[in-house]
Every structure is written in C-alpha cells, then in structure tokens.
PDB file of N, CA and C in Angstrom:
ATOM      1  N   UNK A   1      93.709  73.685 120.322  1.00  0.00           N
ATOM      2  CA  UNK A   1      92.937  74.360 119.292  1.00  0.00           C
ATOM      3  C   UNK A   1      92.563  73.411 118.159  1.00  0.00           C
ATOM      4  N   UNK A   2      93.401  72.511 117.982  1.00  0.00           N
ATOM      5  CA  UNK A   2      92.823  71.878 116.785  1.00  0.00           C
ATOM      6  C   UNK A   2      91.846  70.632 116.808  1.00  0.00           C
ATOM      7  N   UNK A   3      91.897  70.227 118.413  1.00  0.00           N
ATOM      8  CA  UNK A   3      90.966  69.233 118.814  1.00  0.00           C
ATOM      9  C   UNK A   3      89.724  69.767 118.158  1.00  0.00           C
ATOM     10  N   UNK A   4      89.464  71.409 118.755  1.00  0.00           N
ATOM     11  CA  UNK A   4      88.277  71.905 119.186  1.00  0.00           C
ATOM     12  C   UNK A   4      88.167  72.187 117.646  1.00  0.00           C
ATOM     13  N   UNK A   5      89.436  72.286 116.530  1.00  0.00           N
ATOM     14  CA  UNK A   5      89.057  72.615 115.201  1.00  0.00           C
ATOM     15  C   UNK A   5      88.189  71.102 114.604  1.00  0.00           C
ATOM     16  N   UNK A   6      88.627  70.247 115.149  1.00  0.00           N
ATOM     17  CA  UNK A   6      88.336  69.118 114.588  1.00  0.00           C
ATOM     18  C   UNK A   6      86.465  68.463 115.106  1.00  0.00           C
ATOM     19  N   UNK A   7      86.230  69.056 115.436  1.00  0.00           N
ATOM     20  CA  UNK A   7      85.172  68.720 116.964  1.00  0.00           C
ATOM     21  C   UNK A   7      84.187  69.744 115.712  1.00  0.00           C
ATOM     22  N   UNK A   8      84.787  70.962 115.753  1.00  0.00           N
ATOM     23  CA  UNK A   8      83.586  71.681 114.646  1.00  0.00           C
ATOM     24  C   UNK A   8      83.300  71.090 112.999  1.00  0.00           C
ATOM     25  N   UNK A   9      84.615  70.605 112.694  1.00  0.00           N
ATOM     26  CA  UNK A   9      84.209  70.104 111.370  1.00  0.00           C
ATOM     27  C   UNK A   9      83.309  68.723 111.201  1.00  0.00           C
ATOM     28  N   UNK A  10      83.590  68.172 112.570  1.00  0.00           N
ATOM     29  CA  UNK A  10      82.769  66.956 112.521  1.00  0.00           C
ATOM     30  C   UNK A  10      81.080  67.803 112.700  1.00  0.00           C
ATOM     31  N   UNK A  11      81.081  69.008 113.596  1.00  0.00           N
ATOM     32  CA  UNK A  11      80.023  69.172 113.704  1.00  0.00           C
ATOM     33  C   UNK A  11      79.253  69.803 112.390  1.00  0.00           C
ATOM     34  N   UNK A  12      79.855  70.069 111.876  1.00  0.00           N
ATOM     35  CA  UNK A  12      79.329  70.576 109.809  1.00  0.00           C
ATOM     36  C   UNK A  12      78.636  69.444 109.478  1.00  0.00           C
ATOM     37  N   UNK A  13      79.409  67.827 109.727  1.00  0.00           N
ATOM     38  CA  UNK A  13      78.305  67.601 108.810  1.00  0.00           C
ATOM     39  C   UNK A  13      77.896  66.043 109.674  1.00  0.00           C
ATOM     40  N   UNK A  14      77.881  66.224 110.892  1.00  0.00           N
ATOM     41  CA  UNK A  14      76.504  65.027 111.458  1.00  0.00           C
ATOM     42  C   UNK A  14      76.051  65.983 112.385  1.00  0.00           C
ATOM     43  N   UNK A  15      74.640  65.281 113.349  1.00  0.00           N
ATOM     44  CA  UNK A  15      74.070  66.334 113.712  1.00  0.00           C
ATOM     45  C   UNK A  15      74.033  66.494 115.116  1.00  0.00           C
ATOM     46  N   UNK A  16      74.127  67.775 115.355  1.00  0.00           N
ATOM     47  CA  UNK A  16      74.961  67.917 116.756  1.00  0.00           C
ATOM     48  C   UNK A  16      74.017  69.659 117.665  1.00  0.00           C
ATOM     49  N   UNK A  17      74.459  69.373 118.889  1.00  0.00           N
ATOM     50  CA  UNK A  17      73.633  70.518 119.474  1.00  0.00           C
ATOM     51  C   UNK A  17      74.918  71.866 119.427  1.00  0.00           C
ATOM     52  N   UNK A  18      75.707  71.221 118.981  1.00  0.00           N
ATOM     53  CA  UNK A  18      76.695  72.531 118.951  1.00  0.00           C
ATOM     54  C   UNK A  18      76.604  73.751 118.138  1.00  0.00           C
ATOM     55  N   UNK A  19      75.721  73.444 117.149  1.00  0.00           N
ATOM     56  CA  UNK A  19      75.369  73.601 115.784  1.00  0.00           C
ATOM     57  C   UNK A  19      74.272  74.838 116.032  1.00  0.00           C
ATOM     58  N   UNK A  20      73.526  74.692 117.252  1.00  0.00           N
ATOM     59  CA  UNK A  20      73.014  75.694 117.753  1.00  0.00           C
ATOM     60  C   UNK A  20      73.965  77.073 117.816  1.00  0.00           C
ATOM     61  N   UNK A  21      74.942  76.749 118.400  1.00  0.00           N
ATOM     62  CA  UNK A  21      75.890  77.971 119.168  1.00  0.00           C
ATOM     63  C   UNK A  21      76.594  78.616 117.511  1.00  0.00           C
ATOM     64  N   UNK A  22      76.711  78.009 116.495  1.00  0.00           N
ATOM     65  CA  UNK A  22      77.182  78.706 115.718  1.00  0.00           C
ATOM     66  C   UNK A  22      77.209  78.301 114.176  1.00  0.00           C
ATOM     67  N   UNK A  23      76.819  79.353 113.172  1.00  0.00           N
ATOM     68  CA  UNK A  23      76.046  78.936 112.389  1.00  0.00           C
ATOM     69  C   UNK A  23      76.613  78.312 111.052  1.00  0.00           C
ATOM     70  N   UNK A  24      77.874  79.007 110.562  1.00  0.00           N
ATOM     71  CA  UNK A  24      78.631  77.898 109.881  1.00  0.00           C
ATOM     72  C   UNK A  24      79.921  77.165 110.322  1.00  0.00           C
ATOM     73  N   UNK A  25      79.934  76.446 111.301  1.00  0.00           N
ATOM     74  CA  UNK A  25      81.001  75.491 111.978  1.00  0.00           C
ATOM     75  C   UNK A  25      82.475  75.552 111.168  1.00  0.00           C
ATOM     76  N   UNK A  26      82.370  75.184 109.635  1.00  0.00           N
ATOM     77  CA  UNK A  26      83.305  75.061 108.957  1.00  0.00           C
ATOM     78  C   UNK A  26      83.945  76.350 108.741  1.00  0.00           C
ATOM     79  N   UNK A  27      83.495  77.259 108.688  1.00  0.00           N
ATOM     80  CA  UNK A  27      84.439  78.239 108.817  1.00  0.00           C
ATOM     81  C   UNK A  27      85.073  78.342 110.128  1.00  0.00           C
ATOM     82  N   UNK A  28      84.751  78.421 111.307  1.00  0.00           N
ATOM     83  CA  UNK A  28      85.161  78.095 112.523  1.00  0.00           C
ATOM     84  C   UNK A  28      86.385  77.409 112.894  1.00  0.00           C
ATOM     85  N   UNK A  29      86.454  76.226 111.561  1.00  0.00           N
ATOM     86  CA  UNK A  29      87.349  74.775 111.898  1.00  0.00           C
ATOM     87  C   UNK A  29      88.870  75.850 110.813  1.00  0.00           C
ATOM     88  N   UNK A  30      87.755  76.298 110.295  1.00  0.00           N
ATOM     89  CA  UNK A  30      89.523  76.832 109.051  1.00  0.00           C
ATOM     90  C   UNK A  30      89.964  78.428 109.838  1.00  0.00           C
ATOM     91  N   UNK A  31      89.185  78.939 110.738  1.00  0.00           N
ATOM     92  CA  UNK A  31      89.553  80.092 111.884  1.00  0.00           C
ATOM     93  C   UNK A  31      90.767  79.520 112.564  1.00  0.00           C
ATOM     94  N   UNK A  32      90.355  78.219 113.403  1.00  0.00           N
ATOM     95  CA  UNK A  32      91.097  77.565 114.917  1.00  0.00           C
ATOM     96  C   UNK A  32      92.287  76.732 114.128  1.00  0.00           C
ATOM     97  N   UNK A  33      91.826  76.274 113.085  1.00  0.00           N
ATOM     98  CA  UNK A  33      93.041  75.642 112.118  1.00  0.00           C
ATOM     99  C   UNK A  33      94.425  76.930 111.962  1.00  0.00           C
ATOM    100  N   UNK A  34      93.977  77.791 111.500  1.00  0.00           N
ATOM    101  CA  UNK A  34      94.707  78.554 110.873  1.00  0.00           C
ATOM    102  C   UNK A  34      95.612  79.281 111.870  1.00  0.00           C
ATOM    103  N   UNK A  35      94.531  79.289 113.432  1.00  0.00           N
ATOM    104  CA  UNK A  35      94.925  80.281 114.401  1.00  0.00           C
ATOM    105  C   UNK A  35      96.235  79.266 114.664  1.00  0.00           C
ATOM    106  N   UNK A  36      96.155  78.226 115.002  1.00  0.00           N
ATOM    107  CA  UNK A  36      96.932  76.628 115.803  1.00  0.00           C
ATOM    108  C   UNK A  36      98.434  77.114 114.746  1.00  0.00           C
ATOM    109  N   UNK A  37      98.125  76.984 113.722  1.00  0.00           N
ATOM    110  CA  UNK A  37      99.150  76.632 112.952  1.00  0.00           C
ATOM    111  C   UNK A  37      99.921  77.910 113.230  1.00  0.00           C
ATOM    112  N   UNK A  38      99.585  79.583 113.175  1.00  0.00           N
ATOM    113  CA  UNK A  38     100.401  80.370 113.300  1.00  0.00           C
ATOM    114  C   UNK A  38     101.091  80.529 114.670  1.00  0.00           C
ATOM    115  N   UNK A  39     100.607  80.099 115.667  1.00  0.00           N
ATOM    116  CA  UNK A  39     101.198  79.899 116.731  1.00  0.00           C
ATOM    117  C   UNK A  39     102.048  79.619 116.928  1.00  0.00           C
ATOM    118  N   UNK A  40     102.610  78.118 116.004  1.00  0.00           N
ATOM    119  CA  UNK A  40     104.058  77.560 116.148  1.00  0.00           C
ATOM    120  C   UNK A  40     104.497  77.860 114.813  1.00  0.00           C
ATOM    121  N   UNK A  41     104.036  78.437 113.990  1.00  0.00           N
ATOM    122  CA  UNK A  41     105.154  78.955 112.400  1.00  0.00           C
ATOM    123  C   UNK A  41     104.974  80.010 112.620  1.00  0.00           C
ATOM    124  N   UNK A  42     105.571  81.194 112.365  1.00  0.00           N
ATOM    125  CA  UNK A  42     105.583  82.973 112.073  1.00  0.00           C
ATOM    126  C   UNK A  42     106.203  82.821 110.884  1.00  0.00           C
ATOM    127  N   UNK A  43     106.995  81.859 110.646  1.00  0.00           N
ATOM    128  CA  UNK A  43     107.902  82.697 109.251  1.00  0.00           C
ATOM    129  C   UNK A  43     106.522  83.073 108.264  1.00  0.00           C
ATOM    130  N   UNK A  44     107.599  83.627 106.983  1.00  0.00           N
ATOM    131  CA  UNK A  44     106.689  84.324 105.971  1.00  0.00           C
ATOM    132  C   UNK A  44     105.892  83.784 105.444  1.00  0.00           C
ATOM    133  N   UNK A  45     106.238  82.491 104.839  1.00  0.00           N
ATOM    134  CA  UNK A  45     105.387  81.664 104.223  1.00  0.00           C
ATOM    135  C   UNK A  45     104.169  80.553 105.251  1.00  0.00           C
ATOM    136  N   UNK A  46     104.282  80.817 106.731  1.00  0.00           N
ATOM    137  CA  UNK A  46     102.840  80.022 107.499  1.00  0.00           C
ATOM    138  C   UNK A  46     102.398  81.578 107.063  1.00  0.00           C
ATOM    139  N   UNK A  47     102.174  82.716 107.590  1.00  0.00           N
ATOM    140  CA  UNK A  47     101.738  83.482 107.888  1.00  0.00           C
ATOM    141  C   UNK A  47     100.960  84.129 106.488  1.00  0.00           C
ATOM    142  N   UNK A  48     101.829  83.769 105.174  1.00  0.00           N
ATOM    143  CA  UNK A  48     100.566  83.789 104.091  1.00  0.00           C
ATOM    144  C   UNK A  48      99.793  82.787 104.346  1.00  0.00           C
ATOM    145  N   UNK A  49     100.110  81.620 103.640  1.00  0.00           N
ATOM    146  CA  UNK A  49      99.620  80.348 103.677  1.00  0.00           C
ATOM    147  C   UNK A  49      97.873  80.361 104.488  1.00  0.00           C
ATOM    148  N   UNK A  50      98.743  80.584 106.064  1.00  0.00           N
ATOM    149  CA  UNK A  50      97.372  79.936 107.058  1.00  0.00           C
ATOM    150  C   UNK A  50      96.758  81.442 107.736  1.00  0.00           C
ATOM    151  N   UNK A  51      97.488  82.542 108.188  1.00  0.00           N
ATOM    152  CA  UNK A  51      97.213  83.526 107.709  1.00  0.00           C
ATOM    153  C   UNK A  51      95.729  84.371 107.033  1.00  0.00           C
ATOM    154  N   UNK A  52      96.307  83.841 105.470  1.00  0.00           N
ATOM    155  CA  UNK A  52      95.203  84.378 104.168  1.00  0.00           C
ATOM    156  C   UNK A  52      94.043  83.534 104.692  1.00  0.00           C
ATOM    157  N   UNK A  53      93.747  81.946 104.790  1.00  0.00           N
ATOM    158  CA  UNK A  53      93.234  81.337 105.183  1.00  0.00           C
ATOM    159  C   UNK A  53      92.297  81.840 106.146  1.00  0.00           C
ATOM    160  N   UNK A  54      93.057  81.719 107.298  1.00  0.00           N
ATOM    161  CA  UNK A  54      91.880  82.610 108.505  1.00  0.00           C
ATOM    162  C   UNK A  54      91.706  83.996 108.133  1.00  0.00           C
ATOM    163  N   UNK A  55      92.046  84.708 107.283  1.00  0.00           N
ATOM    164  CA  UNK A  55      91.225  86.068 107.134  1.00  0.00           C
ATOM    165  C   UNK A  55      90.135  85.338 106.435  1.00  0.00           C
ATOM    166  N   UNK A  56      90.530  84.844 105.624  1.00  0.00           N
ATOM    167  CA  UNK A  56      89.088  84.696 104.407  1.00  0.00           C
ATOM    168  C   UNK A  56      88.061  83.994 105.168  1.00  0.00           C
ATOM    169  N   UNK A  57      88.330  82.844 105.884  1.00  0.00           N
ATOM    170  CA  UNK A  57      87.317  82.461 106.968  1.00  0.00           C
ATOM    171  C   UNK A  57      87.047  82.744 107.541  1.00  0.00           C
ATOM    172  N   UNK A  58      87.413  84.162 108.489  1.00  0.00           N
ATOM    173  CA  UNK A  58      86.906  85.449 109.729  1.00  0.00           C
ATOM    174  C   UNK A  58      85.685  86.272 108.815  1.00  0.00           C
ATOM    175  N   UNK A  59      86.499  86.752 107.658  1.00  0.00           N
ATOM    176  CA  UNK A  59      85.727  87.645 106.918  1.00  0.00           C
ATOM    177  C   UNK A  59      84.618  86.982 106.707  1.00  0.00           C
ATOM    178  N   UNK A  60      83.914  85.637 106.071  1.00  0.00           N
ATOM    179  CA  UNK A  60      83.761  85.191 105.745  1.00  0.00           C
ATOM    180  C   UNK A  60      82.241  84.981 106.922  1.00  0.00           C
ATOM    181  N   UNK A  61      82.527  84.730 107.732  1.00  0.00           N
ATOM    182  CA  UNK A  61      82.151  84.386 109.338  1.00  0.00           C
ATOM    183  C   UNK A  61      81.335  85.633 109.913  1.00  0.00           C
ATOM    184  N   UNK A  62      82.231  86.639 109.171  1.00  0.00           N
ATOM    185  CA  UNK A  62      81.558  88.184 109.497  1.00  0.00           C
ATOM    186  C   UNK A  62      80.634  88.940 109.045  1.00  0.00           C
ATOM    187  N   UNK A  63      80.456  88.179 107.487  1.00  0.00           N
ATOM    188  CA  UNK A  63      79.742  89.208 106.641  1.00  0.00           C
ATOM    189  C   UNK A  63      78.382  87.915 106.290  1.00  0.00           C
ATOM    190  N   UNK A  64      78.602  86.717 106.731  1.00  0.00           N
ATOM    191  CA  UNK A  64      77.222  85.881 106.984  1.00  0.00           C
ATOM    192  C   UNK A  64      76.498  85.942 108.174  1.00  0.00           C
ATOM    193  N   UNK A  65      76.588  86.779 109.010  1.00  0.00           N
ATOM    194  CA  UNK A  65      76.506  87.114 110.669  1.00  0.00           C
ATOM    195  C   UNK A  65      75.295  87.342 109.804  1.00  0.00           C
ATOM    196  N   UNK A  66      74.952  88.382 109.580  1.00  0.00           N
ATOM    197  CA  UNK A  66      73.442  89.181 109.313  1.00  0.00           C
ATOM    198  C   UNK A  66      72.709  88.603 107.895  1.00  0.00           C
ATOM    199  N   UNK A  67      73.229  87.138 107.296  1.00  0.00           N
ATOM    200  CA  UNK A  67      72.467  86.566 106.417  1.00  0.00           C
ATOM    201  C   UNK A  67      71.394  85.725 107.145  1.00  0.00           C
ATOM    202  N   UNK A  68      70.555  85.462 106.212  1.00  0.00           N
ATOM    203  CA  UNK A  68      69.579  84.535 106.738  1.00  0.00           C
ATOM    204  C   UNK A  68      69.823  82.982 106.137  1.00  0.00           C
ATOM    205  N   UNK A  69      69.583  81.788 106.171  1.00  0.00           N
ATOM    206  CA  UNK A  69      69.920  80.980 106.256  1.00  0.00           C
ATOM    207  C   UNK A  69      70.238  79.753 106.650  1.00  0.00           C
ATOM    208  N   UNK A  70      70.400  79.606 108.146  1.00  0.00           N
ATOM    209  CA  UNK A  70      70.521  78.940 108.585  1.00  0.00           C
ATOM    210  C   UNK A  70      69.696  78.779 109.728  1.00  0.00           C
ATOM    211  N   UNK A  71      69.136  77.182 108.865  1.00  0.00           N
ATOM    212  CA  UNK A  71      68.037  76.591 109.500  1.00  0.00           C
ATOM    213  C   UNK A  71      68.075  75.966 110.764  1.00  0.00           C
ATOM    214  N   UNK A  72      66.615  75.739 111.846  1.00  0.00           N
ATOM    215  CA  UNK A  72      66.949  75.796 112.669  1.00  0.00           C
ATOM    216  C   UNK A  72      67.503  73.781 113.194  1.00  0.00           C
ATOM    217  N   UNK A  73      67.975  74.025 114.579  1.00  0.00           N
ATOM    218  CA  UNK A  73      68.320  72.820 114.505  1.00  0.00           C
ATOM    219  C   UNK A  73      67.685  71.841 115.989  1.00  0.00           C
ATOM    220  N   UNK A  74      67.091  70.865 115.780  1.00  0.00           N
ATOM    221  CA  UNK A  74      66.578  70.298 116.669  1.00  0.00           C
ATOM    222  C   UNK A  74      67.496  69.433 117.540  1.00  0.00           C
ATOM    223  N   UNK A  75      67.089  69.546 118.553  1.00  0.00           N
ATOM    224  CA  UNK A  75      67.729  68.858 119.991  1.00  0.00           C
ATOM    225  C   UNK A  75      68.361  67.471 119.564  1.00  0.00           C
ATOM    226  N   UNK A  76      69.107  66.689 119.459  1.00  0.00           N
ATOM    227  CA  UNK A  76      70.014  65.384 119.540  1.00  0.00           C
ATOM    228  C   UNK A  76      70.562  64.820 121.021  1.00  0.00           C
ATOM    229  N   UNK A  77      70.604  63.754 121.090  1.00  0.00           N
ATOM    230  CA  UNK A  77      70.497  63.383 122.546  1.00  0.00           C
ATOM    231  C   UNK A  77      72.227  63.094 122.459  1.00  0.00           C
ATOM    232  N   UNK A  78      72.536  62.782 124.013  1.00  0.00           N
ATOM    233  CA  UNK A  78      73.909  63.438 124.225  1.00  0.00           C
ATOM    234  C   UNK A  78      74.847  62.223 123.919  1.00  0.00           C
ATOM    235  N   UNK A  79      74.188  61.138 123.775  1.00  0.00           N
ATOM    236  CA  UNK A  79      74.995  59.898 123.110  1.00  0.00           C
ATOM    237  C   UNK A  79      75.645  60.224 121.466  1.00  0.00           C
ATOM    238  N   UNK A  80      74.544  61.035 121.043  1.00  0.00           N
ATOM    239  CA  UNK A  80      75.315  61.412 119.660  1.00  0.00           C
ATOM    240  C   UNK A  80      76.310  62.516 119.611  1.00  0.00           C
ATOM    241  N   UNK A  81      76.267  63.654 121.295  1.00  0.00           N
ATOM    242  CA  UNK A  81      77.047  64.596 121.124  1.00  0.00           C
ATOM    243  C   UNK A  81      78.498  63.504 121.770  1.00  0.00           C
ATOM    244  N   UNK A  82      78.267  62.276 122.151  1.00  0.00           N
ATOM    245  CA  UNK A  82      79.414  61.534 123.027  1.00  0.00           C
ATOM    246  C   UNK A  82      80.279  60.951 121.412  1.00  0.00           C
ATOM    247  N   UNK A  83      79.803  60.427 120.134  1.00  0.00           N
ATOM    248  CA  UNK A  83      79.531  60.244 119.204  1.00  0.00           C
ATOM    249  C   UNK A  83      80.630  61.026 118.268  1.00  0.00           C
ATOM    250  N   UNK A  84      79.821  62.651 118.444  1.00  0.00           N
ATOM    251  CA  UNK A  84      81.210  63.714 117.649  1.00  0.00           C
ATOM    252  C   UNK A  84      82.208  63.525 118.118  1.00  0.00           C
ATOM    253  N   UNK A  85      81.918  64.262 119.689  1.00  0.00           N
ATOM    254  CA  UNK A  85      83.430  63.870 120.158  1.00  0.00           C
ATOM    255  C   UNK A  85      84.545  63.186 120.003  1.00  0.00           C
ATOM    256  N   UNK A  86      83.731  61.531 120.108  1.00  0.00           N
ATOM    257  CA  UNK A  86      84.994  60.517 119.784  1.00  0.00           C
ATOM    258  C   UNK A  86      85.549  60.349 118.185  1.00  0.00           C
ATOM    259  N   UNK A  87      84.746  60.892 117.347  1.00  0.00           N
ATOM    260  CA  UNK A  87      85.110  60.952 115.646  1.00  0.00           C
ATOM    261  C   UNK A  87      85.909  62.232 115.899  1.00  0.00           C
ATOM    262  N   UNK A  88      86.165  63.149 116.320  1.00  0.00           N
ATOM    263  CA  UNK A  88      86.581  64.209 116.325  1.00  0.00           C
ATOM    264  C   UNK A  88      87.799  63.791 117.263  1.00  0.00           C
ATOM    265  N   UNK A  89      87.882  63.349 117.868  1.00  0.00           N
ATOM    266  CA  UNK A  89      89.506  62.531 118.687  1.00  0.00           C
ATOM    267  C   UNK A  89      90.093  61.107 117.866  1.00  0.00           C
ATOM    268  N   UNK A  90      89.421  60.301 117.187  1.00  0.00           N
ATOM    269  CA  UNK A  90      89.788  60.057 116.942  1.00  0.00           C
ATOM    270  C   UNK A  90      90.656  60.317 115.038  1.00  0.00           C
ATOM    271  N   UNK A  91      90.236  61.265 114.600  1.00  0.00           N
ATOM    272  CA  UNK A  91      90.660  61.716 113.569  1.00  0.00           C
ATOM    273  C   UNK A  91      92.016  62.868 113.835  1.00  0.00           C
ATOM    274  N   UNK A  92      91.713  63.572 114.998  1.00  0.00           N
ATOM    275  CA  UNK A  92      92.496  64.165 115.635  1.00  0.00           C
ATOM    276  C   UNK A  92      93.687  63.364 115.699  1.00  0.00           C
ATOM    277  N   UNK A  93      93.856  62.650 116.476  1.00  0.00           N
ATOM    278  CA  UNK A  93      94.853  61.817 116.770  1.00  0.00           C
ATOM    279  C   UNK A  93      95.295  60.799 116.073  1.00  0.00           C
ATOM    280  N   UNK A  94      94.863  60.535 115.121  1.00  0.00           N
ATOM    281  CA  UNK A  94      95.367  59.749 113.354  1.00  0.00           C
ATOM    282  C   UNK A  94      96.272  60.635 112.404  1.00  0.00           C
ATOM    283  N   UNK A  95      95.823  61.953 112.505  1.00  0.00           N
ATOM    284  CA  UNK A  95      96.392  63.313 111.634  1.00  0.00           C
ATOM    285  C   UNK A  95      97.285  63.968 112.748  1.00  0.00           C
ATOM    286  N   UNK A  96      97.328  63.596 113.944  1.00  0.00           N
ATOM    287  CA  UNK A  96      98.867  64.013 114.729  1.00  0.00           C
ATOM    288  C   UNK A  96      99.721  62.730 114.376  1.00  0.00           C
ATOM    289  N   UNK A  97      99.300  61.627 114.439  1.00  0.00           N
ATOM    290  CA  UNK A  97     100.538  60.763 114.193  1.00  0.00           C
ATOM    291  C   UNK A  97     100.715  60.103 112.655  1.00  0.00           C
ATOM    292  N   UNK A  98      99.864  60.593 111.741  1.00  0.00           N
ATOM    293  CA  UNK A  98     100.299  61.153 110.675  1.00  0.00           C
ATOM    294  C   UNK A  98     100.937  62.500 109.826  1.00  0.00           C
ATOM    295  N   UNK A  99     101.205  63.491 110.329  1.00  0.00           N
ATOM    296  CA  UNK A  99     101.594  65.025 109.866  1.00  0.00           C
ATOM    297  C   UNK A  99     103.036  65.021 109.612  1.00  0.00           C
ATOM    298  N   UNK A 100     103.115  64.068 110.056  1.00  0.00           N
ATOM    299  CA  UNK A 100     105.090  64.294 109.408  1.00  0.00           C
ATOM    300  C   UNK A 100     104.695  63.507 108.305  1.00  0.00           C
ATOM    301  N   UNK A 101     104.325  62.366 108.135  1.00  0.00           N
ATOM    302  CA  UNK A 101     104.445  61.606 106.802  1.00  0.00           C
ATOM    303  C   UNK A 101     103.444  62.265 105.869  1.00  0.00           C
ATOM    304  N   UNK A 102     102.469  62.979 106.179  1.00  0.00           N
ATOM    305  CA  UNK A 102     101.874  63.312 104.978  1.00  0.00           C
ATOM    306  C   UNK A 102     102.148  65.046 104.636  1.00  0.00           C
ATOM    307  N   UNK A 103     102.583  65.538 105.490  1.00  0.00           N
ATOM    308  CA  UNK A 103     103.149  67.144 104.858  1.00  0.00           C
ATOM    309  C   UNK A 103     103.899  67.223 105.092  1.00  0.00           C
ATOM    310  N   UNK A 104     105.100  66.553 105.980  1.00  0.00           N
ATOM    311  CA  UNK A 104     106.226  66.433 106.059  1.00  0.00           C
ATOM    312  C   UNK A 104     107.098  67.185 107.139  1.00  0.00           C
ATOM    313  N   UNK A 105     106.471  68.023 108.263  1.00  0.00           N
ATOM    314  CA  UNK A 105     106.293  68.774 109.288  1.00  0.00           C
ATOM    315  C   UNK A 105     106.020  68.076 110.291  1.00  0.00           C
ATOM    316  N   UNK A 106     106.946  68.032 111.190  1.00  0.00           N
ATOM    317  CA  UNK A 106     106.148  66.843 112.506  1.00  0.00           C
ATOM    318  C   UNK A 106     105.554  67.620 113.553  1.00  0.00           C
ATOM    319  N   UNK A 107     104.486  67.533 113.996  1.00  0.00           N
ATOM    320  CA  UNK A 107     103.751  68.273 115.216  1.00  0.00           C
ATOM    321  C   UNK A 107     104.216  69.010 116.623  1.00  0.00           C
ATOM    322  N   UNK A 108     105.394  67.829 117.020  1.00  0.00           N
ATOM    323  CA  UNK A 108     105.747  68.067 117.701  1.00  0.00           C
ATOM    324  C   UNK A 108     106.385  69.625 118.142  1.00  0.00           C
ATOM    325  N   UNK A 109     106.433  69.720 119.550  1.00  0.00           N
ATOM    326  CA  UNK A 109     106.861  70.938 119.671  1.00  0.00           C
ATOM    327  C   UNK A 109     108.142  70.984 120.176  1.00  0.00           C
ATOM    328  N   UNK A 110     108.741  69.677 120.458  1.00  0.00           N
ATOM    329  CA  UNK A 110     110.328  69.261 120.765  1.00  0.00           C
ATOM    330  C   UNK A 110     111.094  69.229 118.794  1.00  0.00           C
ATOM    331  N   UNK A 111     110.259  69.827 117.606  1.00  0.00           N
ATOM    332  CA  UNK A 111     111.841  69.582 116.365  1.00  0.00           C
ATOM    333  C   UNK A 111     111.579  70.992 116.393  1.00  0.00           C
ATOM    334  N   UNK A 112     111.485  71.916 117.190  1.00  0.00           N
ATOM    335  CA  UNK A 112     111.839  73.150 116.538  1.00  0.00           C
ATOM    336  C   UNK A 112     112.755  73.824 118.366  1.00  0.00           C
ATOM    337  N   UNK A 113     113.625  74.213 117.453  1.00  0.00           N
ATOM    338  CA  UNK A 113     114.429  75.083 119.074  1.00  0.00           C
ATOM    339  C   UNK A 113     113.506  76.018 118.804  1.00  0.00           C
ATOM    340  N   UNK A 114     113.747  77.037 120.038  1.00  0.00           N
ATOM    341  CA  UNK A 114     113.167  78.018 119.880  1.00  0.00           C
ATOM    342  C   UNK A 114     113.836  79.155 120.671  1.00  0.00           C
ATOM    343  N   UNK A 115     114.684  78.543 121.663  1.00  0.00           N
ATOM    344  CA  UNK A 115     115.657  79.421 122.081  1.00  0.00           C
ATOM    345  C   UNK A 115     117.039  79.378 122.028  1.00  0.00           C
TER     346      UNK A 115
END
C-alpha cells in the first residue's frame, strides 16, 4: 500500500497518465498512507492519529467528486510513466530504511509480536 501511496504522490506533482484515472492523487496518497499504517497499529493513538487523517482525506475525496476543476490531462509517453515509478521506489525505499531513525518506529513486521 504504501508503494502505491508513494507512486500517487509522485503522481500530484510530475506529469503522468495516471492522473487521468483520478483527480486529486494527493488525497489518495494520505487515504493508502493512513489505510497501511492502521493495519499494523490499532492501538488508540494510530487510530486517531492516521485514522482522523484518512477520514478527512476520504471525505475530502468525496465531496470534490462532483466539483469542477480538474483540468484535463494530455497523454505522456511511457518512459516518463517508467520515470514515476522509479522516483516513487526509490523514495519508497529510502523512507523504509529510514523510519526507525526518523520517527522512531521500525517498519518491520518482525519488532512487534503479535501472538
């Protein structure tokens, strides 16, 4: 989920055919963000935190459905969609093997027991 979160935020702001399929990306990225994170936290405090987060970005997502706005977007050839991708993996994978040192939470799914 967070590849694909990361893949939309790149697609916000260079230009991409994905951009077709949906109209503000960045809310999208703070949806799949928010969804990822509650997956492996439930306690009280993910579930405000990331939670509040993805409501306000669902809602958010829901009530611009029927705005007007968003302009249309012309075709980009697939070297630039090859382009997101790899900015979107490679940021991905800089912020997995950074997340323990910078929020202090390590990614992994081996520091938490669970049974």
């Amino acid at each position: 989920l967070m590849f694909v979160a990361f893949l939309l935020l790149a697609v916000e702001f260079l230009p991409s055919n994905i951009r077709r399929f949906t109209n503000r990306p960045i809310l999208w990225t703070v949806v799949l963000w928010s969804a990822a994170h509650l997956l492996v936290q439930g306690d009280l405090g993910a579930m405000t935190l990331f939670g509040g987060f993805g409501l306000l970005a669902l809602s958010e997502t829901i009530l611009r459905r029927g705005r007007a706005g968003c302009w249309p977007v012309q075709a980009v050839s697939w070297i630039s969609e090859v382009h997101i991708i790899a900015v979107a993996g490679v940021v991905f994978i800089v912020l997995f093997y950074l997340h323990a040192s910078l929020f202090g939470v390590s990614p992994s799914m081996m520091s938490r027991s669970y049974f």
